[in-house]
Protein backbone atom coordinates (compact mmCIF):
# COMPACT_ATOMS: atom_id res chain seq x y z
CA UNK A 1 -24.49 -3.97 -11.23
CA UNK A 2 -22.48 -7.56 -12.00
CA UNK A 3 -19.28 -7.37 -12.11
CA UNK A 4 -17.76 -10.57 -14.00
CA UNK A 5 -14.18 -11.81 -13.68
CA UNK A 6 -11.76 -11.00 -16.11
CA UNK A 7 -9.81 -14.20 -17.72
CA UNK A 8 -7.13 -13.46 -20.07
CA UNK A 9 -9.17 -10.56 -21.56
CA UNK A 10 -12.48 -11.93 -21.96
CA UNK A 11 -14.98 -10.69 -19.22
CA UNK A 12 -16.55 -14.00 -17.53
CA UNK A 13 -19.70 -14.88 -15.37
CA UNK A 14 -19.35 -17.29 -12.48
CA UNK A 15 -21.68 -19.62 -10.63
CA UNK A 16 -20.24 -17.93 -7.16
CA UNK A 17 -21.16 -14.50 -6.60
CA UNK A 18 -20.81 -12.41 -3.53
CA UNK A 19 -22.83 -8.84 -2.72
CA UNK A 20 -20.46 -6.06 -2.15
CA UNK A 21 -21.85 -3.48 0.05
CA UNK A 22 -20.73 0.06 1.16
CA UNK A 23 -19.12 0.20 4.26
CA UNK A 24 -21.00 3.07 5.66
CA UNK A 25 -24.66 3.16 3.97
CA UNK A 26 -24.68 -0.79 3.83
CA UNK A 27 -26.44 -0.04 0.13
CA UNK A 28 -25.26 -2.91 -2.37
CA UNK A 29 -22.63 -1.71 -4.94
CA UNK A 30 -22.34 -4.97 -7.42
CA UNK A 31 -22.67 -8.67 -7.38
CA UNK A 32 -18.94 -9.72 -7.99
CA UNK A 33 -18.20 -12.85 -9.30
CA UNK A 34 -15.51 -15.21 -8.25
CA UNK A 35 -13.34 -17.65 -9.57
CA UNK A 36 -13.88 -21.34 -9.82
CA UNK A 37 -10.91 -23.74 -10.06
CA UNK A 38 -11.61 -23.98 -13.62
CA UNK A 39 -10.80 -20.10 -14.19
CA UNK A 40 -7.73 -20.26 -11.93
CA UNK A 41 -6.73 -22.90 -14.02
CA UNK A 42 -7.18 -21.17 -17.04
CA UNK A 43 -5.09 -17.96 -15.79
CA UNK A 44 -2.65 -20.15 -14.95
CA UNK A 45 -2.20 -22.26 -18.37
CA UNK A 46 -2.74 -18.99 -20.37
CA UNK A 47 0.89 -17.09 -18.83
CA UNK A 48 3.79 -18.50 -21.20
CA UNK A 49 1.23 -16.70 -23.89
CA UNK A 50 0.28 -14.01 -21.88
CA UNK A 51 3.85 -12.87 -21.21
CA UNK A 52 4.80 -13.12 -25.00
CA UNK A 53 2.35 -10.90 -26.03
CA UNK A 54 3.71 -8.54 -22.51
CA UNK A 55 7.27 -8.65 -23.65
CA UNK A 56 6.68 -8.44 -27.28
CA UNK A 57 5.54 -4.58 -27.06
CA UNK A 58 7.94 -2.30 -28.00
CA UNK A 59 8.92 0.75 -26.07
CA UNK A 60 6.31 3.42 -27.74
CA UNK A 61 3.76 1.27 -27.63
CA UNK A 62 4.14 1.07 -23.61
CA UNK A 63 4.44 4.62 -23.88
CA UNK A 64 1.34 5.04 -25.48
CA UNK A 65 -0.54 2.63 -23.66
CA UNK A 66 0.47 5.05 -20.15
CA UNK A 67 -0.22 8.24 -21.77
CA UNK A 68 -3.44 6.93 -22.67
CA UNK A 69 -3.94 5.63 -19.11
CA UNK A 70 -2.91 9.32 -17.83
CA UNK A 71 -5.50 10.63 -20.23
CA UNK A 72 -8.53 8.44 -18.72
CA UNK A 73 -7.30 9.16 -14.87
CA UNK A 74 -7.70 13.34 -16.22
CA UNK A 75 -10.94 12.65 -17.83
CA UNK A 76 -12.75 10.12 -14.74
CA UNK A 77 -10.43 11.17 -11.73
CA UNK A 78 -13.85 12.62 -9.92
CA UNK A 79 -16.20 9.63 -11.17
CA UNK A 80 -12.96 7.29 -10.13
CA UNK A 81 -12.37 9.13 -6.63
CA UNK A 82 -16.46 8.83 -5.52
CA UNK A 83 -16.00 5.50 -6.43
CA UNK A 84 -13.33 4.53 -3.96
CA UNK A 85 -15.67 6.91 -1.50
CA UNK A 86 -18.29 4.55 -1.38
CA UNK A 87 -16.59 1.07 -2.24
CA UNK A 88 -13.81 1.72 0.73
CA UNK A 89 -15.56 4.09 2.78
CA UNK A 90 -12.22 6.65 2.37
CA UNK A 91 -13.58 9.88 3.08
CA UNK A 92 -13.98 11.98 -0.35
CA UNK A 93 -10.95 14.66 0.66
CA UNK A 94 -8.70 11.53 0.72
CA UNK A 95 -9.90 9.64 -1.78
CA UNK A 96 -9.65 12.61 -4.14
CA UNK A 97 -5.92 12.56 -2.91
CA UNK A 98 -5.40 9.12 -4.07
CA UNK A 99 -6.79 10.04 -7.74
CA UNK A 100 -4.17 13.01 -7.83
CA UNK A 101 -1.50 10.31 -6.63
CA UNK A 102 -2.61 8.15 -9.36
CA UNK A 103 -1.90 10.92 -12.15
CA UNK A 104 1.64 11.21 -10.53
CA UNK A 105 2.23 6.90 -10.25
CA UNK A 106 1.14 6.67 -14.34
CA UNK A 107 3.26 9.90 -15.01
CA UNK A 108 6.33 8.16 -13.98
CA UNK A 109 5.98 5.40 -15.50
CA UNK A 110 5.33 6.87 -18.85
CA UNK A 111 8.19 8.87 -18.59
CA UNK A 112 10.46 5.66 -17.25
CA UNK A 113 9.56 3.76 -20.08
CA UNK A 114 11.66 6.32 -22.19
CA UNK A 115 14.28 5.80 -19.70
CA UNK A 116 14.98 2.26 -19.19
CA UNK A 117 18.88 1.57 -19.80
CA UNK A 118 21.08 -0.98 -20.59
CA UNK A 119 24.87 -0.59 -20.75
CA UNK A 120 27.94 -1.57 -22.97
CA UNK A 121 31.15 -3.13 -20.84
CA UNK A 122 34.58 -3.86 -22.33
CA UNK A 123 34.80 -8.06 -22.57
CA UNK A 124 38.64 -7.99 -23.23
CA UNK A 125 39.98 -7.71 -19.73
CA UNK A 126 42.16 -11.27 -20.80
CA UNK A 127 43.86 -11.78 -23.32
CA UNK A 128 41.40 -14.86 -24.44
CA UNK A 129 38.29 -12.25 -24.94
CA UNK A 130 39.88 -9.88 -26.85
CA UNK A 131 37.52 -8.09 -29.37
CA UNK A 132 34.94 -9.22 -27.11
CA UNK A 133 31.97 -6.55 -25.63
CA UNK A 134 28.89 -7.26 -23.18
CA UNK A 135 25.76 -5.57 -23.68
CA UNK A 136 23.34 -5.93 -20.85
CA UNK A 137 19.72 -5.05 -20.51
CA UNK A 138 16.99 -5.80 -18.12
CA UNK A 139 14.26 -8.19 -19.60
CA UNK A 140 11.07 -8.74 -17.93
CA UNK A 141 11.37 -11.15 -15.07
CA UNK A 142 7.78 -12.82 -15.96
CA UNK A 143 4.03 -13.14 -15.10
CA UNK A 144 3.05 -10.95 -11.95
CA UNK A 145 0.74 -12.10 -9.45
CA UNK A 146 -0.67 -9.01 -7.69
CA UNK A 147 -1.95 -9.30 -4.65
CA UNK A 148 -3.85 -5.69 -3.69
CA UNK A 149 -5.45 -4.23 -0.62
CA UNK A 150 -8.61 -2.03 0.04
CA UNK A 151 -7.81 1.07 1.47
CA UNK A 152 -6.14 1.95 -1.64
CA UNK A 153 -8.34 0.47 -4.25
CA UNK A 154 -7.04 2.53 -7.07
CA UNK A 155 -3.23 3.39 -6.73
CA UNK A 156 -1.96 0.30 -4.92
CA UNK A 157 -3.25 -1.35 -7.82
CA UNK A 158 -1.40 0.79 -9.88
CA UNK A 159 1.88 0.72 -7.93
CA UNK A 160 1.63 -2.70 -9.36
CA UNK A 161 -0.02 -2.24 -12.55
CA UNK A 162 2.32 0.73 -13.98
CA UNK A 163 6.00 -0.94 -13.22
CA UNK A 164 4.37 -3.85 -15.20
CA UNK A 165 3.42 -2.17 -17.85
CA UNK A 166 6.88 0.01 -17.97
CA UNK A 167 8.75 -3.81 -17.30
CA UNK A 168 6.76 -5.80 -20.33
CA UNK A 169 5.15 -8.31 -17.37
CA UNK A 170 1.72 -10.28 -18.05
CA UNK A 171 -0.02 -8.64 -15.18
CA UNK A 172 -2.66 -11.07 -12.55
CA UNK A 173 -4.51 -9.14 -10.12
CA UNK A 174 -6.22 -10.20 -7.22
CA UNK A 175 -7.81 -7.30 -6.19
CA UNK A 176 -8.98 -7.02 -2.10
CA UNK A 177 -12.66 -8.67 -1.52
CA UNK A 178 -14.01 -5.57 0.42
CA UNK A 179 -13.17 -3.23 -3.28
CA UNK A 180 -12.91 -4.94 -5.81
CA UNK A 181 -14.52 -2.22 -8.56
CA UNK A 182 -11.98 0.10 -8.82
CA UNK A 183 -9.34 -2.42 -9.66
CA UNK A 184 -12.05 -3.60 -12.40
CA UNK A 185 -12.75 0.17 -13.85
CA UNK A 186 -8.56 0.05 -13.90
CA UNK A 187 -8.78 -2.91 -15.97
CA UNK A 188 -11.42 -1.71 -18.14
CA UNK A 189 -8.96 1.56 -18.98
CA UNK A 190 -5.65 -0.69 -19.09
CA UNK A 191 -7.86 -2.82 -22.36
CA UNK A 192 -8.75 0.27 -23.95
CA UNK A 193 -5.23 2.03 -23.58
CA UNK A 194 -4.48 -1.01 -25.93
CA UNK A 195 -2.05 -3.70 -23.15
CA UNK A 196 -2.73 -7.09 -24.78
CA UNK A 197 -5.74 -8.80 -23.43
CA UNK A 198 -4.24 -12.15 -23.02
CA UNK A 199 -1.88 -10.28 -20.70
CA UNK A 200 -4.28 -8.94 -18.04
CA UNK A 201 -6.33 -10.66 -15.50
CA UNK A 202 -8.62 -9.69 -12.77
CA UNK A 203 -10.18 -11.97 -10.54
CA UNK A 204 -11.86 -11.96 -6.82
CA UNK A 205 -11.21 -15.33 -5.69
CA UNK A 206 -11.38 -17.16 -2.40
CA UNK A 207 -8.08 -18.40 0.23
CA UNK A 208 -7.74 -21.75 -1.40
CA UNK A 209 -7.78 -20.54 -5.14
CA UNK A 210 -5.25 -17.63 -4.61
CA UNK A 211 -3.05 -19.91 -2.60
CA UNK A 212 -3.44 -22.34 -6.21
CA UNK A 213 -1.85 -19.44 -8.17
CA UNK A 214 0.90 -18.39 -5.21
CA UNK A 215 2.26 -21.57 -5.52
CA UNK A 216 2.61 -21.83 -9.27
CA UNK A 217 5.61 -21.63 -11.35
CA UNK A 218 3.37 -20.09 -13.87
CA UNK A 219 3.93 -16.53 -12.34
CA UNK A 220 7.56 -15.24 -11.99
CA UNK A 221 6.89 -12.65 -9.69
CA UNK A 222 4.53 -12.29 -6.69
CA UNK A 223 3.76 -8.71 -5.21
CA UNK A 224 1.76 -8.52 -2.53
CA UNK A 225 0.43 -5.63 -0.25
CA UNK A 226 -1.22 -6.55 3.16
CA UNK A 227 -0.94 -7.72 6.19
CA UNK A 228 2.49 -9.26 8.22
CA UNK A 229 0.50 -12.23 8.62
CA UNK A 230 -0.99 -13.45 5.41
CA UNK A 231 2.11 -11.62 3.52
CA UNK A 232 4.62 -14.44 5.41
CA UNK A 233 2.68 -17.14 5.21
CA UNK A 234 2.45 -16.31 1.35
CA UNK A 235 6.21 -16.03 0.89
CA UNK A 236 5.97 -20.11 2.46
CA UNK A 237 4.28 -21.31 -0.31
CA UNK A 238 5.74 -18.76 -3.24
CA UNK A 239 8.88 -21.03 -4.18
CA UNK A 240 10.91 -20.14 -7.20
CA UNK A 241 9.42 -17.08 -7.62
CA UNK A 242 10.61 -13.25 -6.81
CA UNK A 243 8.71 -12.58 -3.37
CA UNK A 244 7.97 -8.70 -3.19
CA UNK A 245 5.92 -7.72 0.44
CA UNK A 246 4.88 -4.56 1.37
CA UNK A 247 2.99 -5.39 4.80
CA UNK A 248 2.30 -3.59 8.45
CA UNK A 249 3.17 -1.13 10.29
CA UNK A 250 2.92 1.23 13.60
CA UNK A 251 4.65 4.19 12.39
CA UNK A 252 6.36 6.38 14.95
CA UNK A 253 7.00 9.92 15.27
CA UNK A 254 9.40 11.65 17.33
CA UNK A 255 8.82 15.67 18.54
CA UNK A 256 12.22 16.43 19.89
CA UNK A 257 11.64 20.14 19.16
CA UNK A 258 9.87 22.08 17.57
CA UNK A 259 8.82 26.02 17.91
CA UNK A 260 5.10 25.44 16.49
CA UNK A 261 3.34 22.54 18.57
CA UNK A 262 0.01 23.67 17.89
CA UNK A 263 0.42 23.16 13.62
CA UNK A 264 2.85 20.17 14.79
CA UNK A 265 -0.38 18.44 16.47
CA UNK A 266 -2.76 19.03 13.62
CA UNK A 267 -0.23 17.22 11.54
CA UNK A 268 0.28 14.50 13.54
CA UNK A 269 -3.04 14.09 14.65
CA UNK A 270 -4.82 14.08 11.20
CA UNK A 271 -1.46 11.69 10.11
CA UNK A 272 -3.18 8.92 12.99
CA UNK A 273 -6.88 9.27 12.19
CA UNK A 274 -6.90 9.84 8.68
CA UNK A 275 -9.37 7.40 6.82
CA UNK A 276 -10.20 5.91 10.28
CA UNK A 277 -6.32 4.87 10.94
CA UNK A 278 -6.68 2.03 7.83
CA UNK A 279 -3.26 2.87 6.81
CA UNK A 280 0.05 1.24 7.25
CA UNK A 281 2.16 4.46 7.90
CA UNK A 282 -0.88 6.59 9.64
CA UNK A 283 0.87 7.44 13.16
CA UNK A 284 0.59 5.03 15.60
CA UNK A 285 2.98 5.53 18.51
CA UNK A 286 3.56 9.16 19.74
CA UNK A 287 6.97 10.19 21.61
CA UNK A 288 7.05 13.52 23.07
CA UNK A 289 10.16 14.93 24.71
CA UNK A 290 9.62 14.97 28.26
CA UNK A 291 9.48 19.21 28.21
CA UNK A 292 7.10 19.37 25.71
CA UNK A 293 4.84 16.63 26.44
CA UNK A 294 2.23 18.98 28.69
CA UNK A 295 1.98 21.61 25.73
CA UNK A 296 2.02 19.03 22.96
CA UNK A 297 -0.97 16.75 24.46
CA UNK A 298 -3.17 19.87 24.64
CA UNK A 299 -3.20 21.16 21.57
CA UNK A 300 -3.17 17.21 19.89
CA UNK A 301 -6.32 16.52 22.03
CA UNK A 302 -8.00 20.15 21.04
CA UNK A 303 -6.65 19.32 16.89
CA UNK A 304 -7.80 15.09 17.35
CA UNK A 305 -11.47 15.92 18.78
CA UNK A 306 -11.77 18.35 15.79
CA UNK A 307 -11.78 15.52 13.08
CA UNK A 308 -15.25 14.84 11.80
CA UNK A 309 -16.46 11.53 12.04
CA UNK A 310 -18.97 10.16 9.94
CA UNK A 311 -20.41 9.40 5.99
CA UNK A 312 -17.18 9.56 4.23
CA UNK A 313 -19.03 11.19 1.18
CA UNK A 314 -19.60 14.48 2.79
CA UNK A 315 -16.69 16.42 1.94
CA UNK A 316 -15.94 17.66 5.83
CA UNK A 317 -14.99 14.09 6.63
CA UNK A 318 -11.76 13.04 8.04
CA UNK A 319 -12.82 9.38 8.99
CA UNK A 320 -15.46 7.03 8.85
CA UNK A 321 -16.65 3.62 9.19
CA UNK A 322 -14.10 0.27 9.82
CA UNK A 323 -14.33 -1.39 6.19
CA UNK A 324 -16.01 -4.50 7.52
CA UNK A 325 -17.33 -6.08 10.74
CA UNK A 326 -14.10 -8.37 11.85
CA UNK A 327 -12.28 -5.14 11.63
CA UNK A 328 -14.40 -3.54 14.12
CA UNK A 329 -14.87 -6.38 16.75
CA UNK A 330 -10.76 -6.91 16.37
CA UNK A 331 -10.36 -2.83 17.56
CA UNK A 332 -13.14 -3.41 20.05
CA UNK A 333 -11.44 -6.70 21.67
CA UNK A 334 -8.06 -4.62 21.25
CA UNK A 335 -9.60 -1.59 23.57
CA UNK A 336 -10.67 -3.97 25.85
CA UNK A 337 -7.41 -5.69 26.35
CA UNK A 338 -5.72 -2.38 26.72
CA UNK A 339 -8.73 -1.03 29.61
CA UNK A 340 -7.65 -4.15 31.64
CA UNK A 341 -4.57 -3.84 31.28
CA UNK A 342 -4.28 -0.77 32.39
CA UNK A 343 -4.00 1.73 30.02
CA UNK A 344 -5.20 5.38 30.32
CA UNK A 345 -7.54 6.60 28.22
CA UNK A 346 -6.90 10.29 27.18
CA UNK A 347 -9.03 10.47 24.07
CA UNK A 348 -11.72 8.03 24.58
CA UNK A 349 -13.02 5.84 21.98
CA UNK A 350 -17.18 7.21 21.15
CA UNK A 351 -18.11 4.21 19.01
CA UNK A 352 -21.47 3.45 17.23
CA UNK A 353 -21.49 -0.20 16.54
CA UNK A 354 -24.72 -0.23 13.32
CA UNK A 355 -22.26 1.78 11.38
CA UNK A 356 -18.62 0.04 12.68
CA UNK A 357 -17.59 3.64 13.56
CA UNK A 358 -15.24 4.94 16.23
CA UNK A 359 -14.01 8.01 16.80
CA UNK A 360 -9.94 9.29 17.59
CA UNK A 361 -8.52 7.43 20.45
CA UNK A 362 -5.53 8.57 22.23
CA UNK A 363 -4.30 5.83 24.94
CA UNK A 364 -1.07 6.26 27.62
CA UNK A 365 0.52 3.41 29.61
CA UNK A 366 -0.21 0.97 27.30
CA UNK A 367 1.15 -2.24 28.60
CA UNK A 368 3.59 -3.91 26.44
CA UNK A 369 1.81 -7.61 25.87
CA UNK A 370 -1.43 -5.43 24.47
CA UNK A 371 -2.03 -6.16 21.19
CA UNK A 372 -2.24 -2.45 20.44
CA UNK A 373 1.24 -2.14 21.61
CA UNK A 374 3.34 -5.08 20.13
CA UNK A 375 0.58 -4.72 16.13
CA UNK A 376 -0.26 -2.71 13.36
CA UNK A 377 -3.62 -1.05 14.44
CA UNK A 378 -5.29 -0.27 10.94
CA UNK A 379 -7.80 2.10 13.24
CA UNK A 380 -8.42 5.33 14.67
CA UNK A 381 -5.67 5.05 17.58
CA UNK A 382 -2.21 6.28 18.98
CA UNK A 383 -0.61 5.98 21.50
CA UNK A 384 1.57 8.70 23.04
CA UNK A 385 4.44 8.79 26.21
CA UNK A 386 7.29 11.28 26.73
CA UNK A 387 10.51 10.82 26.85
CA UNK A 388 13.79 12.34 28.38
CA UNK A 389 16.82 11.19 26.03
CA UNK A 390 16.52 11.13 22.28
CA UNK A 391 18.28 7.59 22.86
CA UNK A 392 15.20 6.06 24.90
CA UNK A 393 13.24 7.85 21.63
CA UNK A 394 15.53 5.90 19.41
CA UNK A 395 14.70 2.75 21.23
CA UNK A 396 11.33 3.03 21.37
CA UNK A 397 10.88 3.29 17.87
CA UNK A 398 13.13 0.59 17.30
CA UNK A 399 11.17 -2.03 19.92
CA UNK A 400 8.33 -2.53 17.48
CA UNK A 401 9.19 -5.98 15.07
CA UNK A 402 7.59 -3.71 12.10
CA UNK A 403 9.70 -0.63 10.39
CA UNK A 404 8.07 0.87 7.53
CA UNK A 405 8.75 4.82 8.35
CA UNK A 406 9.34 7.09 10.94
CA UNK A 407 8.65 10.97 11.69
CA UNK A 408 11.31 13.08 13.44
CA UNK A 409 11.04 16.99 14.21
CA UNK A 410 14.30 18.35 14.98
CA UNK A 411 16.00 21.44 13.65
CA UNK A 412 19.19 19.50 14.49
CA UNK A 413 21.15 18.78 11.49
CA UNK A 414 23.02 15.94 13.61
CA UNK A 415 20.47 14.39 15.25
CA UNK A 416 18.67 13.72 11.69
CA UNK A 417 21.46 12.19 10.75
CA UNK A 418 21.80 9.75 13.56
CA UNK A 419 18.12 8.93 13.16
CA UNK A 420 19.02 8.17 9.89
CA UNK A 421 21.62 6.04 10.91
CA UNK A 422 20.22 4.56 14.16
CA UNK A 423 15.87 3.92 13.58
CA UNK A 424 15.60 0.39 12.05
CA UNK A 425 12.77 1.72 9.33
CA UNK A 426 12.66 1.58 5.54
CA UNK A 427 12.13 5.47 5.36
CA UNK A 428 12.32 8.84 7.76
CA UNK A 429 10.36 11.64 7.28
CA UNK A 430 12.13 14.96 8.67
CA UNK A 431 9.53 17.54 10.60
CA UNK A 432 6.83 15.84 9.14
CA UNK A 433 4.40 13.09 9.92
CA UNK A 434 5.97 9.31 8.69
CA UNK A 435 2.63 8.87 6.50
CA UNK A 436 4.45 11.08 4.05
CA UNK A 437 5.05 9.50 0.63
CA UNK A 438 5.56 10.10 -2.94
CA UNK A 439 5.56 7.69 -5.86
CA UNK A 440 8.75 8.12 -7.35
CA UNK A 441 10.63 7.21 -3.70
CA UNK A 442 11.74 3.74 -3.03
CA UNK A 443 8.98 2.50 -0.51
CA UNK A 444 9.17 -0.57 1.55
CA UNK A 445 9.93 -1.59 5.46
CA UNK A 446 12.52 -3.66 7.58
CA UNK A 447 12.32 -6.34 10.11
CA UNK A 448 8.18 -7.66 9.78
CA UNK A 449 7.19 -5.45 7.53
CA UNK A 450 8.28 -6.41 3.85
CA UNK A 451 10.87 -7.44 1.53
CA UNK A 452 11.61 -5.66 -1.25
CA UNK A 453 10.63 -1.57 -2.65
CA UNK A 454 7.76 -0.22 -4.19
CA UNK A 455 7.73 3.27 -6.07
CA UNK A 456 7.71 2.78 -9.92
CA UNK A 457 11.44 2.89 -10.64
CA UNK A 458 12.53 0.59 -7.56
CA UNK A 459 9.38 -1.87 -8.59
CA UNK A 460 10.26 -1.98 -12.42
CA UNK A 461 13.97 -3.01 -10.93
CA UNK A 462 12.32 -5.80 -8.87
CA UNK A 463 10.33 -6.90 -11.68
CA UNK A 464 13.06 -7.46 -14.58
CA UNK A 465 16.32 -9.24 -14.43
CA UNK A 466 19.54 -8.48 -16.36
CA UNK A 467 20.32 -10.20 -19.53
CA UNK A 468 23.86 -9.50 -21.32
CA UNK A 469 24.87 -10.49 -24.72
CA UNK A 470 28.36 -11.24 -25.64
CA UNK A 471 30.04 -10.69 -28.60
């Protein structure tokens, strides 16, 4: 299979192309093409046109062109979910999930689209306006630049993609090197559901090239999910632009109590190891109040050593191979640090290098210069301690420089609400793991881990801008 880029509607070969392989079987999925600076500079030079064509639909058509989209996620959801199976190595159960997420991310748009208001304000509040009114609208803000990651191939996109669509923006995408296809078979869909060609671009490009397109006043708004690192460094060189950054994590959960550990610890422990830990609110860092720890480690070890490791299209699956080989040696120098450093190992790591897969690690006394103690993992770990106050819980959580969400289980009514006061995170998830989330939410972190919200209404607010008339 070749997959060509996609320049302002037209599907176009390159002279670069790169084999994409499956991260478990190794088997090549497609050659993908990338961009040369002559493409980039066509995307770029092809926006104030692209965006006319965005803003120029009117609302029914947008509203035809989702409920179309809805239609082809109901008819290829399976063929769309073994897809992201083999291209991301997600185990099927989970990638399945992220096809029934997908129905849910294009139903709300569709029905936003209906939704989107403006308002009418009284302009005589002088005596020099009177007779006046203001009616205000939001108009798109401009071209988006969308900046996606792997491990969800198919609705990250879309949590771009949709608000775009519901917004009137010419949409870019950069979809993540390690799975790129699912972004394309989106594309593909987006065409037939009838957005403008000129309006939609997909392209797999290297470092230099996307940086090109970051830095150009060409696109309006640049959204970006990944890591802390690369997302910063990006907001540097994204000047006069709107900057949204959905980046790490090391989600925490607190058990303060609870009256069923054992289903607790299933939860919690599928939350961390899910799709090999590859996700930025799977559970990271454990705290366990101090009567409770004994009983609570049990039954997580007995629940963690259940998961099934291995090929992540077998449907018993929980986790499976690291997407790619600098993902694997990273986790393995990580584990290392933390041996010599001290930590105790309570779930050790079973690894088998050919096939970048390691199984559910549980570590204690993890030293606070580790790596896996101060970063976002993105692998099959945790980390757990106990605790004795639910303020040393609260400041715990609140030592790590990321704050995406955080799980609490308390049948308090008042200590929920001082978490919700007192944990510096963007969300908290009550007697549930933090790697809960649903599409029509406002999603996003504090401190290192993002600016702005996802969520379809919350991104279709950061994507448009009000504009008020006065007469």
């Amino acid at each position: 299979m070749f997959q060509p880029l996609l320049i302002a509607g037209e599907w176009t070969p390159s002279s670069e192309v790169h084999l994409l392989r499956a991260p478990y079987s190794g088997e090549i999925l497609a050659e993908v093409a990338y961009a040369q600076p002559s493409h980039i500079q066509a995307i770029i030079e092809s926006q104030a046109q692209a965006q006319k064509a965005a803003s120029a639909l009117p609302t029914y058509r947008r509203y035809e062109i989702l409920c179309r989209l809805l239609e082809w996620i109901e008819t290829y959801g399976e063929e769309m979910a073994q897809l992201i199976a083999r291209e991301a190595g997600k185990p099927l159960r989970y990638a399945r999930l992220e096809v029934q997420r997908a129905r849910l991310t294009i139903g709300i748009g569709r029905d936003l689209v209906r939704l989107m208001e403006g308002e009418i304000q009284a302009g005589d509040l002088s005596p020099s306006a009177e007779g006046r009114w203001i009616l205000m609208r939001r108009v798109p803000m401009g071209p988006l630049l969308a900046i996606t990651p792997f491990n969800f191939p198919l609705n990250l996109v879309l949590h771009k993609v949709v608000p775009a669509v519901v917004a009137g923006c010419a949409i870019t995408l950069k979809p993540a090197p390690q799975a790129p296809l699912s972004a394309c078979r989106l594309a593909h869909a987006l065409l037939e559901a009838g957005w403008p060609p000129s309006a939609l671009s997909v392209v797999s490009v290297g470092v230099p090239l996307a940086e090109e397109m970051v830095r150009s006043p060409a696109f309006r708004i640049l959204s970006f999910t990944g890591s802390a690192a690369v997302g910063w460094h990006l907001q540097t060189l994204a000047t006069r632009k709107k900057v949204i950054l959905e980046l790490g994590g090391s989600a925490a959960v607190i058990i303060q109590d609870t009256p069923q550990l054992e289903n607790v610890a299933q939860a919690v422990a599928e939350a961390a190891y899910l799709y090999a830990g590859q996700v930025c609110i799977s559970v990271q860092r454990i705290f366990v109040e101090k009567t409770l720890y004994d009983a609570f480690l049990a039954a997580y070890l007995s629940a963690a050593s259940a998961l099934k490791v291995g090929d992540p299209l077998e449907e018993e699956t929980h986790l499976s191979s690291l997407i790619d080989e600098r993902s694997y040696q990273r986790v393995m120098n990580w584990l290392t640090e933390a041996r010599l450093g001290g930590a105790r190992e309570l779930l050790p790591a079973v690894c088998e290098p050919e096939r970048r897969l390691i199984s559910p690690m549980l570590l204690t006394d993890l030293p606070p210069h580790t790596h896996f103690a101060r970063e976002e993992a993105f692998a099959p770990f945790a980390e757990i301690r106990s605790y004795e106050s639910i303020e040393e819980a609260f400041a715990l959580v609140n030592a790590s420089p990321y704050g995406i969400q955080a799980g609490i289980y308390t049948d308090s009514q008042s200590l929920l609400k001082r978490a919700f006061l007192e944990l510096e995170v963007g969300s908290i998830v009550h007697n549930a793991p933090p790697t809960f989330r649903i599409d029509s939410m406002p999603y996003g972190g504090v401190k290192g881990s993002g600016l702005g919200r996802e969520g379809i209404k919350y991104a279709v607010l950061e994507y448009t801008e009000p504009k008020a008339l006065v007469w």
